[in-house]
Protein backbone atom coordinates (compact mmCIF):
# COMPACT_ATOMS: atom_id res chain seq x y z
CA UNK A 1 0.00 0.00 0.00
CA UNK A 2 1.44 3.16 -1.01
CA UNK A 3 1.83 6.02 1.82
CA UNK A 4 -1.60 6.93 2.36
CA UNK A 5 -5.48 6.08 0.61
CA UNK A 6 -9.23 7.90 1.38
CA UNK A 7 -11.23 5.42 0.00
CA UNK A 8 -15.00 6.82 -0.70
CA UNK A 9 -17.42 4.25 -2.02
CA UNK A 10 -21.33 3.43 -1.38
CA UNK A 11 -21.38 -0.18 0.35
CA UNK A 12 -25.00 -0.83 0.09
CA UNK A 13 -23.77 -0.93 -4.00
CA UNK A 14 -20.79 -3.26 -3.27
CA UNK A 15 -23.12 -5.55 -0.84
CA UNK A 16 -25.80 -5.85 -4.35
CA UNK A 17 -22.54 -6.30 -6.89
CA UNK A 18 -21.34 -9.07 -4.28
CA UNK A 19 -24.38 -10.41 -3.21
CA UNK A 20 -24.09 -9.45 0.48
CA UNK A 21 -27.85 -9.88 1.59
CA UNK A 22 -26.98 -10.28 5.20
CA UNK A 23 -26.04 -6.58 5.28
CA UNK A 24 -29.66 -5.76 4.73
CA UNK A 25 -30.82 -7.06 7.66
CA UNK A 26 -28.07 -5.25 9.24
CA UNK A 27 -28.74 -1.94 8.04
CA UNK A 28 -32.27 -2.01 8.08
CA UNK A 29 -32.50 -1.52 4.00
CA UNK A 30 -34.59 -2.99 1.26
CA UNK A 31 -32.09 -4.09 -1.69
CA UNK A 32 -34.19 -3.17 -4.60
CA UNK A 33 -34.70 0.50 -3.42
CA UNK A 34 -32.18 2.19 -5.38
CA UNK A 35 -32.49 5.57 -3.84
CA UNK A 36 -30.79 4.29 -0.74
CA UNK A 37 -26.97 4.38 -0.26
CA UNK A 38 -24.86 3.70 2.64
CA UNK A 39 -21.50 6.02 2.12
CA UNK A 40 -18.25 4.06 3.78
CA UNK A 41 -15.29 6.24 3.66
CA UNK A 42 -12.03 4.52 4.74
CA UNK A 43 -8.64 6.15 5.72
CA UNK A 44 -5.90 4.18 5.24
CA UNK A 45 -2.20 4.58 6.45
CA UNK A 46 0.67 2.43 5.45
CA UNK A 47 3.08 1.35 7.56
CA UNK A 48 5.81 3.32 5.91
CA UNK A 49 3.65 6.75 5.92
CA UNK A 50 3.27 5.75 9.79
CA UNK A 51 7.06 4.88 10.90
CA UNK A 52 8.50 7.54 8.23
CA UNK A 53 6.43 10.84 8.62
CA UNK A 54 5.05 10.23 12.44
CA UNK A 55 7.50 8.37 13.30
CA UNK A 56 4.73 5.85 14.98
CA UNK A 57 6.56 2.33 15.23
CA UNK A 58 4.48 0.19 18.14
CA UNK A 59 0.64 0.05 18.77
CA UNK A 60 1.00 2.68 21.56
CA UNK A 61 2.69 5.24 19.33
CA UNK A 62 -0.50 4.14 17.16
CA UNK A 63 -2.70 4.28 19.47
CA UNK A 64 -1.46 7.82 21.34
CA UNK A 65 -1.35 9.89 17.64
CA UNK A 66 -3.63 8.07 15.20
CA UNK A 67 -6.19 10.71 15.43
CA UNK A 68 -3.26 12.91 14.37
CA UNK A 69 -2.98 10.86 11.34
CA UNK A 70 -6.35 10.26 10.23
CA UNK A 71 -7.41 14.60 10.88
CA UNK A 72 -4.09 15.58 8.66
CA UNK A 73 -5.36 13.20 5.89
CA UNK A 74 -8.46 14.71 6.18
CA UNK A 75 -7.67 17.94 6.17
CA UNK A 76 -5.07 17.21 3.09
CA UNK A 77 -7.54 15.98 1.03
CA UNK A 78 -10.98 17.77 0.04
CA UNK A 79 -13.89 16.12 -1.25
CA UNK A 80 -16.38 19.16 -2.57
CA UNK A 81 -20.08 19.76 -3.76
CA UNK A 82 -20.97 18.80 -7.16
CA UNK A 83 -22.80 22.09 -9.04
CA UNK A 84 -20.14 24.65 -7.56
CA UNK A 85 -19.47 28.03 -10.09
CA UNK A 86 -16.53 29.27 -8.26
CA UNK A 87 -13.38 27.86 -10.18
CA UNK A 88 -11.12 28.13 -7.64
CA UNK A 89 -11.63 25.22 -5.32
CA UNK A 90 -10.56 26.57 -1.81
CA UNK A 91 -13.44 28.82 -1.80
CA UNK A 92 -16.06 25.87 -3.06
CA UNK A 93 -17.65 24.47 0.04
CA UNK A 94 -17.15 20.62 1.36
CA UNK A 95 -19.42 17.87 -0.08
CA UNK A 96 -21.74 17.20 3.08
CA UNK A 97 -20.88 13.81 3.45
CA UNK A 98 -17.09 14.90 3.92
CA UNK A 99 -18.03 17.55 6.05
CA UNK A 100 -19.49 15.23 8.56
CA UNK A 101 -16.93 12.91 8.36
CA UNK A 102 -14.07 15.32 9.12
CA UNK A 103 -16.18 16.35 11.83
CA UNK A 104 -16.10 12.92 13.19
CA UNK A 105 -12.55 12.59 12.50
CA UNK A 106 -12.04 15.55 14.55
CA UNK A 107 -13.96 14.90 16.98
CA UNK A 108 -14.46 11.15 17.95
CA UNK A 109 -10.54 10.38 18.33
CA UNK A 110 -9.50 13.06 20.44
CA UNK A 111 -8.30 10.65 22.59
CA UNK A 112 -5.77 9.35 20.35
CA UNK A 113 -4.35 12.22 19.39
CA UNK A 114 -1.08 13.87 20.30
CA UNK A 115 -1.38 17.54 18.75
CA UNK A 116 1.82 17.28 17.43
CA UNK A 117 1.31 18.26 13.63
CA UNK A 118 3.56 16.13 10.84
CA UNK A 119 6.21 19.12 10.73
CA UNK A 120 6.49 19.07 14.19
CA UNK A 121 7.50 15.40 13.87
CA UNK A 122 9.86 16.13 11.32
CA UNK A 123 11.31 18.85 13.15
CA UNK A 124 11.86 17.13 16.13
CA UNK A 125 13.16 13.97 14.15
CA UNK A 126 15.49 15.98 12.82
CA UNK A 127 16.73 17.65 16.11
CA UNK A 128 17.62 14.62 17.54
CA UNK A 129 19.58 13.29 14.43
CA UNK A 130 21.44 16.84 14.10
CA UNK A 131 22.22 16.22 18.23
CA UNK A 132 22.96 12.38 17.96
CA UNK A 133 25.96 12.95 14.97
């Protein structure tokens, strides 16, 4: 897996193309309404994206700054509103399904999160090299 992947995708479609039925039940969903969809988004960091820009080697470095992780990819990457007239895209405004997720990103794993930003990490990586040679 390269560095890191946002994955966006509507699993109540991949549960029909794999035939899935037992998710129905789950979700509470008739499979032939086709106005439904269930959005998954999934954040995905490698192991080298971990160790090499967080510098998060065991499960409690993981588990102390993931948050950290999963709000900078978040923030890197911006999923916006379809029908927008303003060409330049830091003015558009968030699709609403990334809005909330963000917000739950922010918000749901405060307690795994460090507030040290990636720079920071870099900077303090580099510190300690520069005092080590």
């Amino acid at each position: 897996m390269p560095n890191r992947q946002i994955i966006v995708y509507d699993k109540l479609r991949e549960a029909v193309d794999q035939r899935k039925s037992h998710w129905f039940k789950v979700w509470g969903v008739d499979p032939a309404d086709k106005t439904q969809s269930i959005w998954r988004i999934e954040v995905r960091a490698g192991k080298r994206h971990l160790a090499d820009t967080w510098t998060l080697r065991s499960y409690a470095d993981i588990e102390a700054s993931i948050g950290d992780v999963f709000k900078a990819a978040m923030e890197d990457v911006r999923y916006l509103s379809d029908g927008q007239t303003d060409s330049n895209g830091t003015r558009q405004l968030l699709h609403p399904l990334w809005a909330d997720a963000s917000r739950h990103v922010f918000y749901a794993l405060t307690d795994h999160q460090s507030g040290l930003t990636k720079d920071q990490v870099i900077s303090i990586e580099r510190d300690d090299r520069a005092a080590m040679y």
